[in-house]
N, C-alpha and C. Protein backbone atom coordinates (compact mmCIF):
# COMPACT_ATOMS: atom_id res chain seq x y z
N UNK A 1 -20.64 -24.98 -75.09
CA UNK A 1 -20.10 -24.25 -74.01
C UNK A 1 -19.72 -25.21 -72.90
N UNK A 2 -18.95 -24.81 -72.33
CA UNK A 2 -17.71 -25.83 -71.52
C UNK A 2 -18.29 -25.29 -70.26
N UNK A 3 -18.38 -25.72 -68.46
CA UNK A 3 -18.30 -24.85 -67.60
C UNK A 3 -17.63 -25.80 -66.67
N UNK A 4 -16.37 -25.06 -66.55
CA UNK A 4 -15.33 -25.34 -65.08
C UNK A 4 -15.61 -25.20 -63.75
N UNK A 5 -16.05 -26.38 -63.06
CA UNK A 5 -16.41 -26.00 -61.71
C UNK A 5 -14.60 -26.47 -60.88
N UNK A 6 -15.07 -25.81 -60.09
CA UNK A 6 -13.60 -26.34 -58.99
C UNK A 6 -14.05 -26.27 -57.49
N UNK A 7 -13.31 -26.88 -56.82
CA UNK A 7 -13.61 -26.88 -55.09
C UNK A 7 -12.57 -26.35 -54.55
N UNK A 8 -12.64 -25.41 -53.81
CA UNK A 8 -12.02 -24.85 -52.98
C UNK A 8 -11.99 -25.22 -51.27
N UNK A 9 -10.62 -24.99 -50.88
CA UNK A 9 -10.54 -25.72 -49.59
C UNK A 9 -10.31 -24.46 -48.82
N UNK A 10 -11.14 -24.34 -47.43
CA UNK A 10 -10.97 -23.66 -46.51
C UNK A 10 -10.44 -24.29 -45.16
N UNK A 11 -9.06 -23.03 -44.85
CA UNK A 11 -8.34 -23.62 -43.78
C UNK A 11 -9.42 -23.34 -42.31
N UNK A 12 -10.41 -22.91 -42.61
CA UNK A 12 -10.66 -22.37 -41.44
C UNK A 12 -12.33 -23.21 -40.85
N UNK A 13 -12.51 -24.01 -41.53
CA UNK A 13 -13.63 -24.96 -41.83
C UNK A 13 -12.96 -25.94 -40.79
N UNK A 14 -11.50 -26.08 -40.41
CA UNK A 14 -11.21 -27.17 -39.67
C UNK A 14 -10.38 -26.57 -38.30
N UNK A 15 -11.45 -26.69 -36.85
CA UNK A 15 -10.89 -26.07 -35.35
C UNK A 15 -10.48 -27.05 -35.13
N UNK A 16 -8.74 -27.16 -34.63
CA UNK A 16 -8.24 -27.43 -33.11
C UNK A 16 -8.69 -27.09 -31.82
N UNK A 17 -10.00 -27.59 -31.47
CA UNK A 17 -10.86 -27.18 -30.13
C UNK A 17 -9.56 -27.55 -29.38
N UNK A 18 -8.92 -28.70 -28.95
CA UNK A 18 -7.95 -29.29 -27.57
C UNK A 18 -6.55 -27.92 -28.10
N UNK A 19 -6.00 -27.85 -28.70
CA UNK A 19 -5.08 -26.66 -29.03
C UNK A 19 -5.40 -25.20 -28.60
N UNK A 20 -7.04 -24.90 -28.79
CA UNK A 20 -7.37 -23.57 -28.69
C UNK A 20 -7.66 -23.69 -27.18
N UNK A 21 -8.11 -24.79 -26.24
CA UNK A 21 -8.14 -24.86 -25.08
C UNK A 21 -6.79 -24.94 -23.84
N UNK A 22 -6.00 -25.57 -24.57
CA UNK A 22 -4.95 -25.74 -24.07
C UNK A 22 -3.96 -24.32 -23.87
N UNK A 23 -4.34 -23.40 -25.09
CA UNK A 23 -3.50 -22.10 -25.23
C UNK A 23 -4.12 -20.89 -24.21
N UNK A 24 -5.47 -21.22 -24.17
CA UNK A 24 -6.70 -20.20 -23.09
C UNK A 24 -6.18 -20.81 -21.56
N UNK A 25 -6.08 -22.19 -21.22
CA UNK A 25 -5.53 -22.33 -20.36
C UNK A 25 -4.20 -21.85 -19.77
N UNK A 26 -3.00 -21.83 -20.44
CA UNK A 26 -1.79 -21.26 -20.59
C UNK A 26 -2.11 -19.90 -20.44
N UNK A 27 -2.63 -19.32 -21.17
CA UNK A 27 -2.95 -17.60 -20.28
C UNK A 27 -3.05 -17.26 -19.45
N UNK A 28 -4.36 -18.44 -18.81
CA UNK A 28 -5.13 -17.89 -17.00
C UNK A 28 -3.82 -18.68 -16.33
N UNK A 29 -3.50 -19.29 -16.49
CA UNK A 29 -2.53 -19.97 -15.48
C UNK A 29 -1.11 -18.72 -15.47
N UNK A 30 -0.95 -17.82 -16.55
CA UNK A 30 0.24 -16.90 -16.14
C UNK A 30 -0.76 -15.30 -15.61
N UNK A 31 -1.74 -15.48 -15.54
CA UNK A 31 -2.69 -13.76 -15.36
C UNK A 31 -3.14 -14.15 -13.64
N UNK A 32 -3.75 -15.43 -13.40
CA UNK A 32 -3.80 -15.68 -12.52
C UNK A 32 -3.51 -15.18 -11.20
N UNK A 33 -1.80 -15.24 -10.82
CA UNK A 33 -1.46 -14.74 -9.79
C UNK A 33 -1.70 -12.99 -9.41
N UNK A 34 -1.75 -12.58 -11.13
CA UNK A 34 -1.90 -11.12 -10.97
C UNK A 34 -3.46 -10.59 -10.52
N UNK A 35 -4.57 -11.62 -10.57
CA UNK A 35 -5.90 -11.03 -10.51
C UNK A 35 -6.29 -11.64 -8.94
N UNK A 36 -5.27 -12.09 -8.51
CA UNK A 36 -5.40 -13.02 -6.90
C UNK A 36 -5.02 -11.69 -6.62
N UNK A 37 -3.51 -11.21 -6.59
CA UNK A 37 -3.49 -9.71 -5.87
C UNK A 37 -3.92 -8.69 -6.05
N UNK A 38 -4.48 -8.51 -7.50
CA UNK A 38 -6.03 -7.04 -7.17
C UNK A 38 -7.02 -7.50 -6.61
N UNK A 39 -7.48 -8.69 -6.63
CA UNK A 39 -8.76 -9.46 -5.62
C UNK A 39 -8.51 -9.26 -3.95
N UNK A 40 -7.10 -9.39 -3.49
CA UNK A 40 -6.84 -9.05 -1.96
C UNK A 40 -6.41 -7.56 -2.13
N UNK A 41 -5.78 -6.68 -2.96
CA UNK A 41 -5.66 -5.25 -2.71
C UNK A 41 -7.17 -4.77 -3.02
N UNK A 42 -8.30 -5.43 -3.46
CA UNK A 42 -9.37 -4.91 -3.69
C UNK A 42 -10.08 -4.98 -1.95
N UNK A 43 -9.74 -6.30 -1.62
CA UNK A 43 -10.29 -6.85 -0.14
C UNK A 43 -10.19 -5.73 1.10
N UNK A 44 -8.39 -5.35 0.69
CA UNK A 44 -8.33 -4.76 2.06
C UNK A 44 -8.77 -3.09 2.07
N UNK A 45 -9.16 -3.19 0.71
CA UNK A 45 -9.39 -1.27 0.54
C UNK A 45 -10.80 -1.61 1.28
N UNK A 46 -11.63 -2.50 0.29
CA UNK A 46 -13.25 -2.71 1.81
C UNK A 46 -12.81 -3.12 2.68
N UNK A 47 -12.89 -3.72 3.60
CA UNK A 47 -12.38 -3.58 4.62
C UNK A 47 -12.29 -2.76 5.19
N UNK A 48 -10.90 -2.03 4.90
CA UNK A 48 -10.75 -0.78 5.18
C UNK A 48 -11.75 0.42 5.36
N UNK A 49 -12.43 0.41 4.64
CA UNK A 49 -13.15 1.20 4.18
C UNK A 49 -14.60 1.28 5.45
N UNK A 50 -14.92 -0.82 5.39
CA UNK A 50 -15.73 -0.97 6.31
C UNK A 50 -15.27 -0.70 7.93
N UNK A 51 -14.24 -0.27 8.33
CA UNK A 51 -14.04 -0.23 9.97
C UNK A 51 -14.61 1.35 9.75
N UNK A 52 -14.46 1.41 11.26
CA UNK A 52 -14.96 2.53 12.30
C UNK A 52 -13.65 3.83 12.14
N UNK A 53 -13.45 4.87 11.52
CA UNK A 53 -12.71 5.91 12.02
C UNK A 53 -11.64 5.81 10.54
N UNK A 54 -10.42 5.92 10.42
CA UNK A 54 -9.82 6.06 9.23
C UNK A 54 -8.74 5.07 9.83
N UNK A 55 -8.62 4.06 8.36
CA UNK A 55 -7.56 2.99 8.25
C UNK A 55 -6.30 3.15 7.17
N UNK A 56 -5.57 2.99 7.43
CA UNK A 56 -4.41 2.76 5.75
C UNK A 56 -4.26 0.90 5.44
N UNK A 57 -4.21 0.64 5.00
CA UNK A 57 -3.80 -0.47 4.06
C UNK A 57 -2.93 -0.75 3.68
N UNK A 58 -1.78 -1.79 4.11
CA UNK A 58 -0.29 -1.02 3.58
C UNK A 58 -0.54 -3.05 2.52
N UNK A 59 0.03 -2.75 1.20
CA UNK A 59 0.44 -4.18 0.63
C UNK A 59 1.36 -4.00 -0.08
N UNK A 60 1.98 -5.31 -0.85
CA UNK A 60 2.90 -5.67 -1.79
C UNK A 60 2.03 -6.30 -2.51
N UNK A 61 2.38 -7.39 -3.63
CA UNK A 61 1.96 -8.50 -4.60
C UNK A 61 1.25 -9.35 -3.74
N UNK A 62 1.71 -9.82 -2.45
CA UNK A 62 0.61 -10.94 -2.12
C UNK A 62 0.04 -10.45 -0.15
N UNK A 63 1.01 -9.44 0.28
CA UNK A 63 0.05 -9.51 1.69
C UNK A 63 -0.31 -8.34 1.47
N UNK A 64 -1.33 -7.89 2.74
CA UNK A 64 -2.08 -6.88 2.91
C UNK A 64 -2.31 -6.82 4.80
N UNK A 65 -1.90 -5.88 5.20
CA UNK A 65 -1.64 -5.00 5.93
C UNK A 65 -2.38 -3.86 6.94
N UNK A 66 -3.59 -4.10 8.09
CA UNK A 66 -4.49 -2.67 8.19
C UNK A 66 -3.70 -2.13 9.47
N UNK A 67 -3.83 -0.33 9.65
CA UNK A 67 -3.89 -0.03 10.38
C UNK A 67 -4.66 0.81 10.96
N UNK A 68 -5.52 0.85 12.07
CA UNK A 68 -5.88 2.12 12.66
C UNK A 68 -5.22 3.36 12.79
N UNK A 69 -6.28 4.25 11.95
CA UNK A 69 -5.13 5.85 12.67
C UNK A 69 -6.07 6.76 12.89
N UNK A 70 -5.36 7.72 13.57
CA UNK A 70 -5.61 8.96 13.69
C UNK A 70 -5.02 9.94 13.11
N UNK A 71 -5.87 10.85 12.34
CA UNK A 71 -5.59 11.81 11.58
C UNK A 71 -5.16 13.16 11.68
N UNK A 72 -3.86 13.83 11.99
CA UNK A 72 -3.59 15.24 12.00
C UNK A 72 -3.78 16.04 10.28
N UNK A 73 -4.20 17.36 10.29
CA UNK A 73 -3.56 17.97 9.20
C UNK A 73 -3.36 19.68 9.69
N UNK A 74 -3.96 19.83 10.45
CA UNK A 74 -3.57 21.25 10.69
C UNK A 74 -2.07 21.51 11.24
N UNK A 75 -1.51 22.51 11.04
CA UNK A 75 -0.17 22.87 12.11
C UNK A 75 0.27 22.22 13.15
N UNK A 76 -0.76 22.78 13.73
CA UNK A 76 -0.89 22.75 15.72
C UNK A 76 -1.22 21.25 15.72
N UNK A 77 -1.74 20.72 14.77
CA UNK A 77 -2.08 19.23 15.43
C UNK A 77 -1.12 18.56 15.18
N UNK A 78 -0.13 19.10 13.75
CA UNK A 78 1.01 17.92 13.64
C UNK A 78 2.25 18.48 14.86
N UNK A 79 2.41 19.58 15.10
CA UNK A 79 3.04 19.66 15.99
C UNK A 79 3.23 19.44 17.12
N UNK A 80 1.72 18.90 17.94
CA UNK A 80 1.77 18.46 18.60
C UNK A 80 1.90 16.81 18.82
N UNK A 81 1.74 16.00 17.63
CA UNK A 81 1.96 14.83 17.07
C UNK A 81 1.42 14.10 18.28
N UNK A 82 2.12 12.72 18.59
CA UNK A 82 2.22 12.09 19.83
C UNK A 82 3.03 12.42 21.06
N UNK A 83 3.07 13.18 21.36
CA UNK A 83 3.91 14.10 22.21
C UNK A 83 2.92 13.98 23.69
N UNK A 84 3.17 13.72 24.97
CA UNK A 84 2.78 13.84 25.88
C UNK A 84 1.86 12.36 26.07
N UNK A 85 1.65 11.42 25.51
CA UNK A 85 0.63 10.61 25.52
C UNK A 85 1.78 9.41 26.18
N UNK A 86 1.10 8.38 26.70
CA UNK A 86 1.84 7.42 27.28
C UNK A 86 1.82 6.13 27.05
N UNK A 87 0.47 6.02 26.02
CA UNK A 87 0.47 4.48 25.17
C UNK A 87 0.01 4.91 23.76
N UNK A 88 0.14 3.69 22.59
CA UNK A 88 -0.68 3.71 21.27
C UNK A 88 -0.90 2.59 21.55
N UNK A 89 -2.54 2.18 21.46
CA UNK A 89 -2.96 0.70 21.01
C UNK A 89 -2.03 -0.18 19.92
N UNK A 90 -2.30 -1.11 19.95
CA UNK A 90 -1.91 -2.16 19.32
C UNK A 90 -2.68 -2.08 17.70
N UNK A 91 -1.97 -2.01 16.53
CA UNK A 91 -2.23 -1.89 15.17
C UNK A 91 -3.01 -0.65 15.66
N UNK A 92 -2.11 0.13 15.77
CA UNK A 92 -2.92 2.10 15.36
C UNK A 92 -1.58 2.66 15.49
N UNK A 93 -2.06 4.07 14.80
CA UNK A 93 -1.14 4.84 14.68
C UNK A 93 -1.77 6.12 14.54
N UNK A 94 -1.10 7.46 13.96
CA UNK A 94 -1.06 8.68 13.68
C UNK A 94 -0.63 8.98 11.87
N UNK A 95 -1.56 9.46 11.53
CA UNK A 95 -1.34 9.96 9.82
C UNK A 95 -1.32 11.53 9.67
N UNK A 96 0.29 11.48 9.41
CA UNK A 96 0.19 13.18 9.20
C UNK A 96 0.04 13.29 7.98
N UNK A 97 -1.28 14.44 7.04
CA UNK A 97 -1.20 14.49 6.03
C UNK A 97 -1.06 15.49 5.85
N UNK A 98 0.25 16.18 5.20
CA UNK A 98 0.58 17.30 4.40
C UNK A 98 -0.27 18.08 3.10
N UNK A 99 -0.90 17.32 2.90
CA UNK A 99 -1.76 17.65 1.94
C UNK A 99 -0.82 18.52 0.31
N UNK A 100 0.26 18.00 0.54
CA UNK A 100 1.60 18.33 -0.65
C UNK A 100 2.71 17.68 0.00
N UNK A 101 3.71 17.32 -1.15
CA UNK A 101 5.14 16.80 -0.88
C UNK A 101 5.98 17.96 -0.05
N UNK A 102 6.40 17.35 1.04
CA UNK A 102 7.34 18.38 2.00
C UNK A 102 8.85 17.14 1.91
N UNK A 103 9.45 17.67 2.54
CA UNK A 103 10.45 17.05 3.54
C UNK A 103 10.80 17.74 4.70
N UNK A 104 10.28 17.89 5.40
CA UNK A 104 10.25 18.50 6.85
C UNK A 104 11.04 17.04 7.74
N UNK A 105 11.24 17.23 8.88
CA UNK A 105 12.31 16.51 9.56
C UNK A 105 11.19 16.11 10.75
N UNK A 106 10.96 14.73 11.40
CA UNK A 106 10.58 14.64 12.49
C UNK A 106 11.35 14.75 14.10
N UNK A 107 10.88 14.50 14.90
CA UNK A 107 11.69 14.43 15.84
C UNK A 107 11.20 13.72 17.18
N UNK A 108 11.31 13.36 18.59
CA UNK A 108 10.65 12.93 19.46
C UNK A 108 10.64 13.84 20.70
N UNK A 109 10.88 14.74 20.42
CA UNK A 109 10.50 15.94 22.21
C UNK A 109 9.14 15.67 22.54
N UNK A 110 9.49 15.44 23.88
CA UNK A 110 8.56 15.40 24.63
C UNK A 110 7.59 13.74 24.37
N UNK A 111 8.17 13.04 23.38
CA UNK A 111 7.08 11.71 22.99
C UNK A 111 7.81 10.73 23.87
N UNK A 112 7.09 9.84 25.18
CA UNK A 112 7.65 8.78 25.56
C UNK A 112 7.93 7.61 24.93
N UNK A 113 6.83 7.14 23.73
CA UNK A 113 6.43 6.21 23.53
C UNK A 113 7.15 6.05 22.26
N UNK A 114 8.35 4.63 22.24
CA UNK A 114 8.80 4.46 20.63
C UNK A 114 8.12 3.81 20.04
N UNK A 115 8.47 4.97 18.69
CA UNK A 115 7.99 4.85 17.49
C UNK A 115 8.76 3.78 16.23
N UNK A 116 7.78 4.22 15.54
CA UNK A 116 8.51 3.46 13.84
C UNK A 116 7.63 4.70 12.73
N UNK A 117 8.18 5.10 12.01
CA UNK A 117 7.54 6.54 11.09
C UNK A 117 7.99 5.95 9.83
N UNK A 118 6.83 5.57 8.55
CA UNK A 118 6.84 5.34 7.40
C UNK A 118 6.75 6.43 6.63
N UNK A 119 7.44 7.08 5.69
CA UNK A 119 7.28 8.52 4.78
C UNK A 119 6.63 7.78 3.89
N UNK A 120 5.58 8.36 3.49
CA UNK A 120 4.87 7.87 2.11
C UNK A 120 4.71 8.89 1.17
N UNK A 121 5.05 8.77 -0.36
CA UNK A 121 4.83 10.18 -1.16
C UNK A 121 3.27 10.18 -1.98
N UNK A 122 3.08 10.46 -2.93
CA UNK A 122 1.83 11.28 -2.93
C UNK A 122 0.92 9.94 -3.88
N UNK A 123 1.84 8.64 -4.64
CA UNK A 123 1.69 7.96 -5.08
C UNK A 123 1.02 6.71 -4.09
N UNK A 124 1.35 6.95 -3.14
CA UNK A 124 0.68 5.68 -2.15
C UNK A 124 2.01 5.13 -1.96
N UNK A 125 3.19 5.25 -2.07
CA UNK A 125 4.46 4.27 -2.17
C UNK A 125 5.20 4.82 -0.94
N UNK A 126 5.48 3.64 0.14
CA UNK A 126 6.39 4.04 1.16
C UNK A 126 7.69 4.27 0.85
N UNK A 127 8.81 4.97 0.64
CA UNK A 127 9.91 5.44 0.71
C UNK A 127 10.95 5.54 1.49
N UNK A 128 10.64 5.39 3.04
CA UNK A 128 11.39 5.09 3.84
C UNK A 128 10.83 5.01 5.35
N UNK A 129 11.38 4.25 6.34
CA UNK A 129 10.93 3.71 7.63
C UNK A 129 12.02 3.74 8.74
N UNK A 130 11.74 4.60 9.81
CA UNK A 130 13.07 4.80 10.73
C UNK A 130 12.32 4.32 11.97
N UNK A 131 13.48 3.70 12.68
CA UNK A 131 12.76 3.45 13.91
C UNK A 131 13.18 4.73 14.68
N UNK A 132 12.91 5.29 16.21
CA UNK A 132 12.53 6.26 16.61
C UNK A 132 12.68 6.38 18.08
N UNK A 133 13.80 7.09 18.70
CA UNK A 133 13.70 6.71 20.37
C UNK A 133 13.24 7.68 21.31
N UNK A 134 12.68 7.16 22.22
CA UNK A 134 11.68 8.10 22.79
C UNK A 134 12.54 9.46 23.44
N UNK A 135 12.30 10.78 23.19
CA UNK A 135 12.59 11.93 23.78
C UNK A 135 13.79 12.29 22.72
N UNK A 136 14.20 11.54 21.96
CA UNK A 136 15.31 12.00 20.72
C UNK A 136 15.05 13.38 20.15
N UNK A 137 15.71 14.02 20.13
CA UNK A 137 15.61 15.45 19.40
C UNK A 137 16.61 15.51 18.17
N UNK A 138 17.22 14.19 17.67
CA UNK A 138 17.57 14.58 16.20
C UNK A 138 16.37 14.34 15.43
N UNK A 139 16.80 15.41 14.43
CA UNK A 139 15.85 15.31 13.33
C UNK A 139 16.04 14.09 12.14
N UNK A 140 14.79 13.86 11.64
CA UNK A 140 14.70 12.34 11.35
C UNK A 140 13.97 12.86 9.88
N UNK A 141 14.35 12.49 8.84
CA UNK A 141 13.56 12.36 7.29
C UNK A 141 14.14 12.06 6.51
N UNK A 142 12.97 11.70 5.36
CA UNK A 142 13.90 10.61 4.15
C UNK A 142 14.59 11.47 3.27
N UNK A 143 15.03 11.03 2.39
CA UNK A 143 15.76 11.19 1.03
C UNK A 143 14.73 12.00 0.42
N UNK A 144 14.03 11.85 -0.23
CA UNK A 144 13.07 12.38 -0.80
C UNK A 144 11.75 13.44 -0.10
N UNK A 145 11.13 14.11 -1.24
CA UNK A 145 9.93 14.47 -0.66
C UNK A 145 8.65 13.39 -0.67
N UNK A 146 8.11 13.99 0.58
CA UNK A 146 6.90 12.65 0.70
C UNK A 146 5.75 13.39 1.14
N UNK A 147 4.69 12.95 1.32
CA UNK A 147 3.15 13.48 1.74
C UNK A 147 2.88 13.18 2.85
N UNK A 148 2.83 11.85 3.33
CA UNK A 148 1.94 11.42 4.64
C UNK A 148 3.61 10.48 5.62
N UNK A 149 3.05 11.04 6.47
CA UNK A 149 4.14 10.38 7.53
C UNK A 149 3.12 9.79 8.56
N UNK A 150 3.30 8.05 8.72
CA UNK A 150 2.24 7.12 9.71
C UNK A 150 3.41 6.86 10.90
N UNK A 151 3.24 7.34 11.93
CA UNK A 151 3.88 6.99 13.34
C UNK A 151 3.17 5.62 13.87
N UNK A 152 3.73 4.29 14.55
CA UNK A 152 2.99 3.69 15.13
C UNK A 152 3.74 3.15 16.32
N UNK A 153 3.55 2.19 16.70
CA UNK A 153 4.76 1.62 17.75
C UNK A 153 5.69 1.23 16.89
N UNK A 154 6.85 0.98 17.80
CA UNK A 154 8.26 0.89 17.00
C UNK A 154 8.36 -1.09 17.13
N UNK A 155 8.22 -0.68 15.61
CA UNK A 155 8.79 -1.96 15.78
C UNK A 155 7.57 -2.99 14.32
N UNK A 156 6.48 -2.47 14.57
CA UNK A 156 5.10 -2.76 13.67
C UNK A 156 5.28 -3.02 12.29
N UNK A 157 5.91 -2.17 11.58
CA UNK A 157 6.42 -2.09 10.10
C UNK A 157 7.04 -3.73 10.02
N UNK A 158 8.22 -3.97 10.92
CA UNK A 158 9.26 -5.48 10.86
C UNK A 158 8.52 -5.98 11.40
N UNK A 159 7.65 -6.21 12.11
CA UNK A 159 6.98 -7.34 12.58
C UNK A 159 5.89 -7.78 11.32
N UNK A 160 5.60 -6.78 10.75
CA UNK A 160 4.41 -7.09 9.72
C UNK A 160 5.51 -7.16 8.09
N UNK A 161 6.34 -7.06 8.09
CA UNK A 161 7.06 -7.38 6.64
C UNK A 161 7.11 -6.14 5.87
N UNK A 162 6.57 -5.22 6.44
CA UNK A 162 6.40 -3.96 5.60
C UNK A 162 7.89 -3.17 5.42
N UNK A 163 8.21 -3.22 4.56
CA UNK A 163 9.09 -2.17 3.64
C UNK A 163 9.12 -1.20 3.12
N UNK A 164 10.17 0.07 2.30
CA UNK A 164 10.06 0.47 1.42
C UNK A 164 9.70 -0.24 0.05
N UNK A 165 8.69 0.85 -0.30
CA UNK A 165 8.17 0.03 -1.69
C UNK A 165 6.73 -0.86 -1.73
N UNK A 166 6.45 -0.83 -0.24
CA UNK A 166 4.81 -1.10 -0.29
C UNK A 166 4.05 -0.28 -0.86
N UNK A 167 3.08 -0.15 -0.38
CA UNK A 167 1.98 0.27 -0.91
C UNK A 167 0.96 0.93 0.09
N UNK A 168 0.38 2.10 0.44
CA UNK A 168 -0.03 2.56 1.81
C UNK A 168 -1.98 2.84 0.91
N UNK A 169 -3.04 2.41 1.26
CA UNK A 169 -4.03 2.81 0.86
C UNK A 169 -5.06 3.70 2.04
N UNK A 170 -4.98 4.81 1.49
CA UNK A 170 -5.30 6.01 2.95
C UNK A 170 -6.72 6.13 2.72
N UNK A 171 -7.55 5.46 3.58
CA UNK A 171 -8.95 6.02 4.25
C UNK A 171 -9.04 6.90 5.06
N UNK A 172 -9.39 8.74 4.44
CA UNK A 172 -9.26 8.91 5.29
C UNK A 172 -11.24 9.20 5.88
């Protein structure tokens, strides 16, 4: 009786450690930038979260954005908006929350103080930003339906880079 032995070769008996490192590297170096901006959109939601009274958060991909507000939701309170008052601090504002998509029209009777009004819809996504002159009685709203409308001083949105297409994170 005869018995045939043979050797068999396994491809997998032999690692490219510097190849398999080099390719893990090449990953984090393209994921990277993306886990830097949930690390600062993670930042400014605490933050946020940690001040005194209710903040929004407005970001893109790399900045982040706080503001102080004050909160309307009843009728009578959005109707009375900023109307009669004669200053807004510096980084604050007013958050009207509809608590559903409207398009209702703003306006400035009776408000001395110019504004800047961001429409935000129900996604967190700003949609549009008008600046606002004091005692104006045309009516003012976006294209679309939106949820929360943030009044602040006029001018805050361009000074801070903020656009349509940010990102608004509502503490309330």
């Amino acid at each position: 009786m005869t018995v045939k032995a043979s050797v068999q070769e396994y491809s997998w008996i032999h690692v490219d450690y510097v190849a398999s490192v080099r390719s893990l590297a090449a990953r984090g170096r393209r994921i990277l930038p993306y886990v830097v901006a949930a690390l600062l959109t993670l930042a400014a939601v605490l933050f946020a979260v940690s001040c005194n009274g209710s903040t929004v958060a407005f970001s893109n991909d790399s900045t982040v954005w706080t503001l102080k507000i004050e909160v309307v939701k009843t009728p009578e309170e959005r109707a009375q908006g900023l109307m009669g008052r004669e200053s807004l601090s510096a980084d604050s504002g007013m958050l009207f929350d509809f608590e559903g998509d409207v398009n209702s029209a703003f306006w400035m009777k009776d408000t001395s103080i110019p504004l800047s009004i961001a429409f935000v819809d129900s996604d967190g996504k700003i949609i549009a930003i008008e600046d606002l002159e004091p005692f104006d009685e045309t009516p003012v709203k976006p294209q679309g339906e939106y949820r929360y409308a943030i009044e602040t001083n006029r001018g805050w949105f361009s000074e801070h880079g903020i656009t349509p297409g940010f990102r608004a994170s509502i503490d309330l």
